[in-house]
C-alpha atoms as a PDB file:
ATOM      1  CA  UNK A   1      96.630 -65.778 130.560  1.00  0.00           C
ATOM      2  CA  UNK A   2      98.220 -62.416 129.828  1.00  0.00           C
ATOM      3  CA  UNK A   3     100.642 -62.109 126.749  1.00  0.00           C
ATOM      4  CA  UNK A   4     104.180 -60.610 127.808  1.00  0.00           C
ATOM      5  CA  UNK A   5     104.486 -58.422 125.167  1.00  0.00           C
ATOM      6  CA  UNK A   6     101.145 -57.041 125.946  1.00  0.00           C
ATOM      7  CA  UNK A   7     102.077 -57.039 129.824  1.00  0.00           C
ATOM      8  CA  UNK A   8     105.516 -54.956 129.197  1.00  0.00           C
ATOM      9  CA  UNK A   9     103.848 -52.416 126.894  1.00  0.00           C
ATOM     10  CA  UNK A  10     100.876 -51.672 129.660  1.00  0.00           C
ATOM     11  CA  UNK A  11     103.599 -51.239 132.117  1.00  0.00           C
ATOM     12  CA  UNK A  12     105.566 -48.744 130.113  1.00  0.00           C
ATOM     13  CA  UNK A  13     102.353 -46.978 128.878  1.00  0.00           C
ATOM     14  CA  UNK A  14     101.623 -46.794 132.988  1.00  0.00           C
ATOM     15  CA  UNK A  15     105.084 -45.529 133.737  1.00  0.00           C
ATOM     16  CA  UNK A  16     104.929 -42.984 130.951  1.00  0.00           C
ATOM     17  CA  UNK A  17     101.486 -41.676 132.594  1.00  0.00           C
ATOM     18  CA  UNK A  18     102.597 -42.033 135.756  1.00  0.00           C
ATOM     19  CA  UNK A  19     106.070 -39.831 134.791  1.00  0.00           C
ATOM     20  CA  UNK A  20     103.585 -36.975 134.219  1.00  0.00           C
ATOM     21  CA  UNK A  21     101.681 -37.058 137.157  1.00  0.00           C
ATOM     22  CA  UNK A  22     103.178 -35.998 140.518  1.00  0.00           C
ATOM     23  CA  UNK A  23     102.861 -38.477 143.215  1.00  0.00           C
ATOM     24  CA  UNK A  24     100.400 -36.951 145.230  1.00  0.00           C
ATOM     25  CA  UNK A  25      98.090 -37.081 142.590  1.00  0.00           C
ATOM     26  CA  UNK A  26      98.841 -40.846 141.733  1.00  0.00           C
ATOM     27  CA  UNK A  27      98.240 -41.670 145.542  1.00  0.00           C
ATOM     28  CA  UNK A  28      95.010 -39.869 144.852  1.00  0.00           C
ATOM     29  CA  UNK A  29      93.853 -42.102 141.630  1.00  0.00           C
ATOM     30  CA  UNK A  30      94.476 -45.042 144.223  1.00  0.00           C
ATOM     31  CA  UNK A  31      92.670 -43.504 146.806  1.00  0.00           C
ATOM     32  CA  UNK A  32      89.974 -43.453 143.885  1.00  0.00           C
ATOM     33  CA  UNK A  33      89.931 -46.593 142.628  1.00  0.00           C
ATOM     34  CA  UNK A  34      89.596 -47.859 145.871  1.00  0.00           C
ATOM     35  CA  UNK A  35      86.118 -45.614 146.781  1.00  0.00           C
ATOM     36  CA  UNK A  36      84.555 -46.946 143.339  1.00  0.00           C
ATOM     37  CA  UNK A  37      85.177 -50.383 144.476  1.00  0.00           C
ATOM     38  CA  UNK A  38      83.734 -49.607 147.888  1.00  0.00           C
ATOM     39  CA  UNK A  39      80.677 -48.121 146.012  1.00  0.00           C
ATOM     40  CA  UNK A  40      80.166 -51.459 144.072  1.00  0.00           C
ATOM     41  CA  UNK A  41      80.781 -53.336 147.128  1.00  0.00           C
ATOM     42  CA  UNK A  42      78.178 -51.527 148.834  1.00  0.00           C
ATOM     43  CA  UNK A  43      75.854 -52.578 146.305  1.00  0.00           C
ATOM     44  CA  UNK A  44      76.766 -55.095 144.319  1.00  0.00           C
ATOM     45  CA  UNK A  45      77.327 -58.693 145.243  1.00  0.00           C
ATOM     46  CA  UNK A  46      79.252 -60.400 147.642  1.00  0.00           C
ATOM     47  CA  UNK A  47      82.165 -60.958 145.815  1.00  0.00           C
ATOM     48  CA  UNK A  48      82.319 -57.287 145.137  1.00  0.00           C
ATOM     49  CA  UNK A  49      82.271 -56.395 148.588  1.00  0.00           C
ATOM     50  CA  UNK A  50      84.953 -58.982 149.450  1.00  0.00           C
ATOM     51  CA  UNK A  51      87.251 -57.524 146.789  1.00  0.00           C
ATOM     52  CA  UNK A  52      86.255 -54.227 147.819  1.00  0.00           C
ATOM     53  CA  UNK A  53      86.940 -55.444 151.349  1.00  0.00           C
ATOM     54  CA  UNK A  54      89.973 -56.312 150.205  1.00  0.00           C
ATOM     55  CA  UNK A  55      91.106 -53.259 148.394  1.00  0.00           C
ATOM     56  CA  UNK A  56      90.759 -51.121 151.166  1.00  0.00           C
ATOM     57  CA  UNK A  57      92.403 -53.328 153.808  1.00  0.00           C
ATOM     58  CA  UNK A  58      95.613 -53.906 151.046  1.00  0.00           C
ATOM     59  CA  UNK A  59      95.712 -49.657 150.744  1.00  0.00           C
ATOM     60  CA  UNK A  60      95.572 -48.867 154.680  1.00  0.00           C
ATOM     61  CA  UNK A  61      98.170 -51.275 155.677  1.00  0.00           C
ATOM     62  CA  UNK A  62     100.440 -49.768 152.598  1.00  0.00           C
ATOM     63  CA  UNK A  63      99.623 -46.515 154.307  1.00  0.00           C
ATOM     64  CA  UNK A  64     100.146 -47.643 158.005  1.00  0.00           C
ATOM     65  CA  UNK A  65     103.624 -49.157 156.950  1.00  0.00           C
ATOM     66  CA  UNK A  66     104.647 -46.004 155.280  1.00  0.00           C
ATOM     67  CA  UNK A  67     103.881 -43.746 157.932  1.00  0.00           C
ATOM     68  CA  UNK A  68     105.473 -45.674 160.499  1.00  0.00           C
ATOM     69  CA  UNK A  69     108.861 -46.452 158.845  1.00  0.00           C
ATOM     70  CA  UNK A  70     110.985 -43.983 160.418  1.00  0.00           C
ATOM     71  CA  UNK A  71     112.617 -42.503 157.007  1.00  0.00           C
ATOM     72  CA  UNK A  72     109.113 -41.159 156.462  1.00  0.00           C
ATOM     73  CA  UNK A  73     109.829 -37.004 156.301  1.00  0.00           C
ATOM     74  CA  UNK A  74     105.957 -36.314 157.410  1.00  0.00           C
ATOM     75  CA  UNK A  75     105.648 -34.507 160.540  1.00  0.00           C
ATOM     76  CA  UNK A  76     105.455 -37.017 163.875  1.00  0.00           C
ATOM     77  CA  UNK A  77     101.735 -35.861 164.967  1.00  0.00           C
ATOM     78  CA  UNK A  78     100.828 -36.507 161.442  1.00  0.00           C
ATOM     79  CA  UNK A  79     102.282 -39.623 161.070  1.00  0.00           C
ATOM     80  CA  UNK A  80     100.865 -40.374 164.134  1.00  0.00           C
ATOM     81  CA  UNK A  81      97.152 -38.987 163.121  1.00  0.00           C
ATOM     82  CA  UNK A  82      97.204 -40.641 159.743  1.00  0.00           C
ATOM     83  CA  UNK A  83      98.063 -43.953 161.800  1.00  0.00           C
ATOM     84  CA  UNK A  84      95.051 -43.539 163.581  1.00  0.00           C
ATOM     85  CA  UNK A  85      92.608 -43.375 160.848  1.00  0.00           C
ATOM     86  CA  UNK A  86      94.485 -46.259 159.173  1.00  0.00           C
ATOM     87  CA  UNK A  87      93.417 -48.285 162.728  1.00  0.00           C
ATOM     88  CA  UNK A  88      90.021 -47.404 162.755  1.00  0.00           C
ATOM     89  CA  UNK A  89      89.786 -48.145 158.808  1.00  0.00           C
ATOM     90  CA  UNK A  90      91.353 -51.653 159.434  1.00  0.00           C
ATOM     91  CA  UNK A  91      89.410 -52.619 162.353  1.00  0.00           C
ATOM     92  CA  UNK A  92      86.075 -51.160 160.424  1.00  0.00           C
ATOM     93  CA  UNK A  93      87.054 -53.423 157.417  1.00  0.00           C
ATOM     94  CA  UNK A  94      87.689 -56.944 159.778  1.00  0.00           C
ATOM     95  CA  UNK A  95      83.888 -55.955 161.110  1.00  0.00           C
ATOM     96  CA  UNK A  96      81.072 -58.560 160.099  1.00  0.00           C
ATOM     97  CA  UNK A  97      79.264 -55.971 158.775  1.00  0.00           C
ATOM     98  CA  UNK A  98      81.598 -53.215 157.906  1.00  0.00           C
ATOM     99  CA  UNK A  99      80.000 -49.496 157.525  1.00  0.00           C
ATOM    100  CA  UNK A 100      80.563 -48.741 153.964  1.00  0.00           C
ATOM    101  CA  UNK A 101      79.563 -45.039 154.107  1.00  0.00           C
ATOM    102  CA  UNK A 102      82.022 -44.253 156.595  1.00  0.00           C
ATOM    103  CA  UNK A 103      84.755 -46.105 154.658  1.00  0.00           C
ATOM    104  CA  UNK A 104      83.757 -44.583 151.435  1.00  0.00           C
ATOM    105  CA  UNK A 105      83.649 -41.211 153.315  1.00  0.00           C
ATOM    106  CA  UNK A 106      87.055 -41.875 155.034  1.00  0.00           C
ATOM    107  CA  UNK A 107      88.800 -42.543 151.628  1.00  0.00           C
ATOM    108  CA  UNK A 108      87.020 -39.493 150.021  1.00  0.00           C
ATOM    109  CA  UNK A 109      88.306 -37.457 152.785  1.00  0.00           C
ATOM    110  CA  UNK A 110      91.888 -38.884 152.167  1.00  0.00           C
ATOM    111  CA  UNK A 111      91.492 -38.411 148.132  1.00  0.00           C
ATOM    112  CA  UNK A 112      90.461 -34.898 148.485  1.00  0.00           C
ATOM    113  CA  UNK A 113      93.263 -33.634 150.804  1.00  0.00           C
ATOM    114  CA  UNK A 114      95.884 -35.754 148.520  1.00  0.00           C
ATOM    115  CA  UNK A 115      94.067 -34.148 145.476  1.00  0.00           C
ATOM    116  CA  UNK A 116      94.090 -29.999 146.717  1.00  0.00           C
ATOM    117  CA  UNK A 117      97.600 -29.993 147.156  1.00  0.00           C
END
């Protein structure tokens, strides 16, 4: 089990990183983390691809809730776009045998635009 101590100090040492790095580019190290566990999942074993699995279905609901809570300040078509793709991604993850090229692509795609602006 973790230790407090060394629980509170990892989360201050994230929210000092974090502090320095602009949101965008946080949403991008998510974006990230979740194509190298696709990549493992791809190849690895099951349980990898069931976390990875995982992983990806947990980010694209985060991502379909935020862009359809109405305080979001994106622009309605690209709420409504970025919905879309979080659909497809969702329905691709609940498949028997998911395509994990296209979600690793998809979430590259994602990372990238996050990351160039």
């Amino acid at each position: 089990m973790n230790n407090p101590a060394t629980v509170r100090r990892a989360e201050r040492a994230y929210a000092a990183s974090s502090a320095a790095r602009s949101l965008r580019a946080q949403e991008a190290e998510i974006f990230a983390r979740v194509i190298a566990s696709l990549r493992l999942g791809a190849r690895g074993s099951s349980a990898d691809r069931v976390r990875a699995l995982a992983d990806t279905s947990l980010l694209w609901s985060s991502v379909l809730d935020q862009v359809r809570d109405p305080a979001n300040q994106l622009p309605g078509r690209l709420r409504a776009m970025i919905a879309s793709v979080a659909m497809t991604v969702q329905r691709e993850v609940a498949l028997e045998q998911p395509n994990f090229d296209f979600l690793i692509e998809v979430n590259e795609n994602i990372a990238a635009g996050l990351a160039d602006n």
